[in-house]
Protein backbone atom coordinates (compact mmCIF):
# COMPACT_ATOMS: atom_id res chain seq x y z
CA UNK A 1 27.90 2.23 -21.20
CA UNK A 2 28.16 5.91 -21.34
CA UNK A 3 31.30 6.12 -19.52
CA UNK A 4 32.70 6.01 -16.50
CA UNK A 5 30.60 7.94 -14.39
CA UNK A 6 27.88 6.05 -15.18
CA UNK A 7 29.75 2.99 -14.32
CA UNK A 8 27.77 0.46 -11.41
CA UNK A 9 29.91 0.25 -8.47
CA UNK A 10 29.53 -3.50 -7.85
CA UNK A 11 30.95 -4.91 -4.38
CA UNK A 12 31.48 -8.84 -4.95
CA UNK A 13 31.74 -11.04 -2.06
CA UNK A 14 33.35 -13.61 -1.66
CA UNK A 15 32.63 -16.67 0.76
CA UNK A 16 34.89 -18.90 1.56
CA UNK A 17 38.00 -19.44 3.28
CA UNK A 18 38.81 -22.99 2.84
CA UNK A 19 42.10 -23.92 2.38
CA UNK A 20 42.32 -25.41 -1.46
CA UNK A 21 38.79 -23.27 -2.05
CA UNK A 22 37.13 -22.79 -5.81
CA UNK A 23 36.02 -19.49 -4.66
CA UNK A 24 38.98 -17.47 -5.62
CA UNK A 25 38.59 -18.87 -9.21
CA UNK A 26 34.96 -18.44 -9.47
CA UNK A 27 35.75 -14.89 -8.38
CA UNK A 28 38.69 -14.14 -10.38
CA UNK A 29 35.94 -15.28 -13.63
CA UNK A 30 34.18 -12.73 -12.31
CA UNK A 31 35.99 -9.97 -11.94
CA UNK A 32 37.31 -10.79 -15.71
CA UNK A 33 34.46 -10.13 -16.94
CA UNK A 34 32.55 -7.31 -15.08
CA UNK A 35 35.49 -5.35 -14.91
CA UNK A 36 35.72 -3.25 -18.31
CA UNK A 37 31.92 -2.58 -17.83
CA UNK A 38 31.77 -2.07 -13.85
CA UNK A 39 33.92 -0.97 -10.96
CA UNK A 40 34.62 -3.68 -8.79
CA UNK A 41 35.71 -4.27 -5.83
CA UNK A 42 36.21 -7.85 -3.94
CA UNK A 43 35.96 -8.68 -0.19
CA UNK A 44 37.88 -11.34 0.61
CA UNK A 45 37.61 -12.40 4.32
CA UNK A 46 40.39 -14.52 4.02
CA UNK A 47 42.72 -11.35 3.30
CA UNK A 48 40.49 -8.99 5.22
CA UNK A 49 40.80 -11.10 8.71
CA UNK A 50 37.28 -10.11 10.13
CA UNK A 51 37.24 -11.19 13.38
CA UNK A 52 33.53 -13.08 15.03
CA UNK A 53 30.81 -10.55 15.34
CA UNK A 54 30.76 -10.48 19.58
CA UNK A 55 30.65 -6.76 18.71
CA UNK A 56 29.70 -5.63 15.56
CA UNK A 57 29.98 -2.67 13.93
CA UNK A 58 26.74 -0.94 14.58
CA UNK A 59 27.12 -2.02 18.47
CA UNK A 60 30.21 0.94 18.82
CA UNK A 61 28.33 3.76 20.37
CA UNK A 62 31.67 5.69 19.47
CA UNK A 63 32.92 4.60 16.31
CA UNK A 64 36.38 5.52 16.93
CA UNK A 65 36.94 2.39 19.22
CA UNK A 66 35.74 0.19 16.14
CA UNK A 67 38.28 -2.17 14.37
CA UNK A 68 39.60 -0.26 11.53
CA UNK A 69 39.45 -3.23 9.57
CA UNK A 70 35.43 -2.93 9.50
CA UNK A 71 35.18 0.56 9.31
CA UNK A 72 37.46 0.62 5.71
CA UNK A 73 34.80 -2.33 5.09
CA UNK A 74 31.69 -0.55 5.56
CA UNK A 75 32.92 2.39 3.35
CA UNK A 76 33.25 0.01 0.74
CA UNK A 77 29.57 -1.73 1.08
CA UNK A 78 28.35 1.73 1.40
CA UNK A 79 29.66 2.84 -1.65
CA UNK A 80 28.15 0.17 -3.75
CA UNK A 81 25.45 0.46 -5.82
CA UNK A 82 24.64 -3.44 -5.88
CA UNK A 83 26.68 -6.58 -4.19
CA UNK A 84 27.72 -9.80 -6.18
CA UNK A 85 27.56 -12.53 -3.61
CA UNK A 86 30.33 -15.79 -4.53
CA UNK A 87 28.93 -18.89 -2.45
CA UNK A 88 30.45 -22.20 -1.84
CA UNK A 89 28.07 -24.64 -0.12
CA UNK A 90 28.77 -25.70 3.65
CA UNK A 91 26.55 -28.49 4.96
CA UNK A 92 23.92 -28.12 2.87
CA UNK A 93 23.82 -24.53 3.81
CA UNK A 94 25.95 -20.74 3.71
CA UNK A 95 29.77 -20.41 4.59
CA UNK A 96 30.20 -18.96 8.28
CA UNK A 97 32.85 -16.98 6.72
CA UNK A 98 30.49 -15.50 4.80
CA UNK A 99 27.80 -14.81 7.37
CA UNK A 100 30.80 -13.84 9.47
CA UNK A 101 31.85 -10.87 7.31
CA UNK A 102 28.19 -9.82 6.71
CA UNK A 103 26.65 -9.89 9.87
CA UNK A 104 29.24 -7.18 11.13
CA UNK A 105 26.96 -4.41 9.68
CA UNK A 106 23.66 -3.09 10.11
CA UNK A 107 21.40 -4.04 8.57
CA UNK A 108 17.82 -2.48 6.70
CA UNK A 109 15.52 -2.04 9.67
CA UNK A 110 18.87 0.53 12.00
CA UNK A 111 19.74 3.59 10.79
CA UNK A 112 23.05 4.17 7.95
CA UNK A 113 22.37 0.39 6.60
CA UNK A 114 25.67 -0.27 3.97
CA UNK A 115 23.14 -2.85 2.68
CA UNK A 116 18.82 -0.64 2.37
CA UNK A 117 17.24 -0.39 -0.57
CA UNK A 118 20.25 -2.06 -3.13
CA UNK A 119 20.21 -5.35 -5.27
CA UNK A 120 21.98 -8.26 -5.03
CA UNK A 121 22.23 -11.35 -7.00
CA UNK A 122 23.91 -14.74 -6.71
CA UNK A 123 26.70 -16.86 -7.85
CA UNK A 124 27.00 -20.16 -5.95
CA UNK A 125 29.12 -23.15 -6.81
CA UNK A 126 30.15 -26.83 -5.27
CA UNK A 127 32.15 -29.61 -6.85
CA UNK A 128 28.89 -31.49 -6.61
CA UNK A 129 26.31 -31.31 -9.49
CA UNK A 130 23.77 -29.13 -7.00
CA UNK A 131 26.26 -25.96 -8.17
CA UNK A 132 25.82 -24.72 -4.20
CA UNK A 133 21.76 -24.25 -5.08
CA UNK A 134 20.67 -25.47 -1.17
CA UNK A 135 23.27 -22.14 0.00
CA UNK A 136 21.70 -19.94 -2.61
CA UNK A 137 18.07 -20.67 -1.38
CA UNK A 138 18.67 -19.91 1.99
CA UNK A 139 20.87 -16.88 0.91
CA UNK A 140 17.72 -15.05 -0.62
CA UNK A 141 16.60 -14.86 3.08
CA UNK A 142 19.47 -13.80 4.40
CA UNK A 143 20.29 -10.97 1.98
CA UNK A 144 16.80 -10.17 1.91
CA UNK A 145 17.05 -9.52 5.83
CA UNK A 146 19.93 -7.30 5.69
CA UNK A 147 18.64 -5.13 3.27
CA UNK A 148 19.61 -6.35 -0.36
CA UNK A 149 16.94 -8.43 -2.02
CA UNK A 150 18.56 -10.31 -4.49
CA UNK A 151 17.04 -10.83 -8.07
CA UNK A 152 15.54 -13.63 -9.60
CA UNK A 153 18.33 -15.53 -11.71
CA UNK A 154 20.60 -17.35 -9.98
CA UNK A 155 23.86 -18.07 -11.16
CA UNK A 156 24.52 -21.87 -10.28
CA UNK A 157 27.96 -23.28 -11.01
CA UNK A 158 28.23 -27.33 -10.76
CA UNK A 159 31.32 -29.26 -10.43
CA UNK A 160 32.86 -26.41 -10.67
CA UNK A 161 36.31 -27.45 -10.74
CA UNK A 162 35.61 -28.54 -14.35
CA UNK A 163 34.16 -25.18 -15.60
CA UNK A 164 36.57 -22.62 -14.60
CA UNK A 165 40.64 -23.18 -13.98
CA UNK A 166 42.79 -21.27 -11.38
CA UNK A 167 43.43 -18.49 -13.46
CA UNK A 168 39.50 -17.70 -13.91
CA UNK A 169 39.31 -18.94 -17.26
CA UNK A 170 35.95 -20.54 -18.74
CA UNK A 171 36.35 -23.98 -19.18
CA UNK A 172 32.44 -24.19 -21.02
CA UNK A 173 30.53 -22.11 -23.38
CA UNK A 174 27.78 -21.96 -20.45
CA UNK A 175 30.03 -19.86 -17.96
CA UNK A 176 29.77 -16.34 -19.83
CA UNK A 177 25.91 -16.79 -20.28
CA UNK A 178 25.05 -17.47 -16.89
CA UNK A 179 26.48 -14.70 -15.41
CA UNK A 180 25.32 -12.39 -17.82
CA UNK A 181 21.99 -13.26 -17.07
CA UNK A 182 22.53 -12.59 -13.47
CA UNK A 183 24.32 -9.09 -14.30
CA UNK A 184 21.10 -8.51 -17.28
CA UNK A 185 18.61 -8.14 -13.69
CA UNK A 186 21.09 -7.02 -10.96
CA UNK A 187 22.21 -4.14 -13.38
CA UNK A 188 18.68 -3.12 -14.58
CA UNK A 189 17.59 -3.20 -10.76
CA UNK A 190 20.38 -1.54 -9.16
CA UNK A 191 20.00 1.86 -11.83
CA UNK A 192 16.08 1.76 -11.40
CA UNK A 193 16.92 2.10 -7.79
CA UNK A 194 20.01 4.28 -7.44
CA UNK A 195 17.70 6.52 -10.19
CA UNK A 196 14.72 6.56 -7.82
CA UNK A 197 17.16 7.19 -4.53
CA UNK A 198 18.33 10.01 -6.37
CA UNK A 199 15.10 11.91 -6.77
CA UNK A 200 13.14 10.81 -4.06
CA UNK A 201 15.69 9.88 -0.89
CA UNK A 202 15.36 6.28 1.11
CA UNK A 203 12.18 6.17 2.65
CA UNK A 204 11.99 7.42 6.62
């Protein structure tokens, strides 16, 4: 890395709100080791308190009435030059606290989208030995419809209380290598496409 100003601003997010969740671990691994390479930053809708989208952000004709709480949110998404998504499994399916957070902002198709035209990629995890893989599949499709397609690998975490401990430490030699193979795509995609932003705008 040539420094930091050519540092990847990478917003992770973080799904779940369970009481006794994995999450925070899983996310605290990541953080450790993204953070000498990339500026993070984690959104945590357990400490942000979003409330349920009945209005989300994009509905505020004046912005000024708008929760402040999403509007310091959507600065942060905006800024990003990729998102890291950390996904329990619910039901078979995505966290609502997840959806909850996300759904708040516009997405690809209205105008000012935090989300158009930037990568995302995937780390999901369940105590089962599925690693939260029937969340992931239905999270391409909903990332995809916001805005951020994710890339290919998938970073699948089974029984995941065995592989990482509550400070965020690697408990297998299989932890470091499978998110580095996520981070190999989602940082080669999001500089082709911040590179290509920069010289020839978002498409109109």
């Amino acid at each position: 890395m040539a420094g930091a100003a050519n540092k990847l601003k990478i917003v992770v997010l973080l799904g779940s709100v369970r009481e006794g969740r994995m999450g925070l671990r899983v996310a605290k691994f990541v953080q450790s080791q993204l953070m000498p390479k990339y500026d993070i930053t984690l959104l945590d809708p357990e400490e942000l308190d979003i409330p349920l989208p009945k209005k989300p952000l994009f509905y505020y004709e004046d912005r000024s009435e708008a929760p402040q709480v999403l509007l310091d949110t959507e600065a942060k998404l905006a800024e990003a030059d990729a998102f890291l998504v950390v996904s329990a499994e619910y039901n078979h399916s995505i966290p609502p606290a997840l959806t909850n957070l996300m759904d708040h902002f516009a997405p690809v198709m209205l105008p000012n989208s935090a989300y158009a035209y930037k990568p995302s990629g995937i780390v999901c995890y369940s105590r089962s030995i599925f690693g939260g893989m029937r969340a992931a599949m239905q999270l391409r499709v909903f990332l995809s419809a916001l805005g951020t397609f994710s890339v290919n690998e998938i970073f699948s975490i089974p029984q995941v209380e065995k592989a990482i401990d509550e400070d965020g430490k690697p408990l297998n030699e299989h932890m470091v290598k499978g998110l580095s193979q996520v981070m190999t795509q989602l940082d080669w995609t999001a500089r082709a496409l911040k590179n290509h932003k920069e010289k020839f705008g978002l498409p109109q």
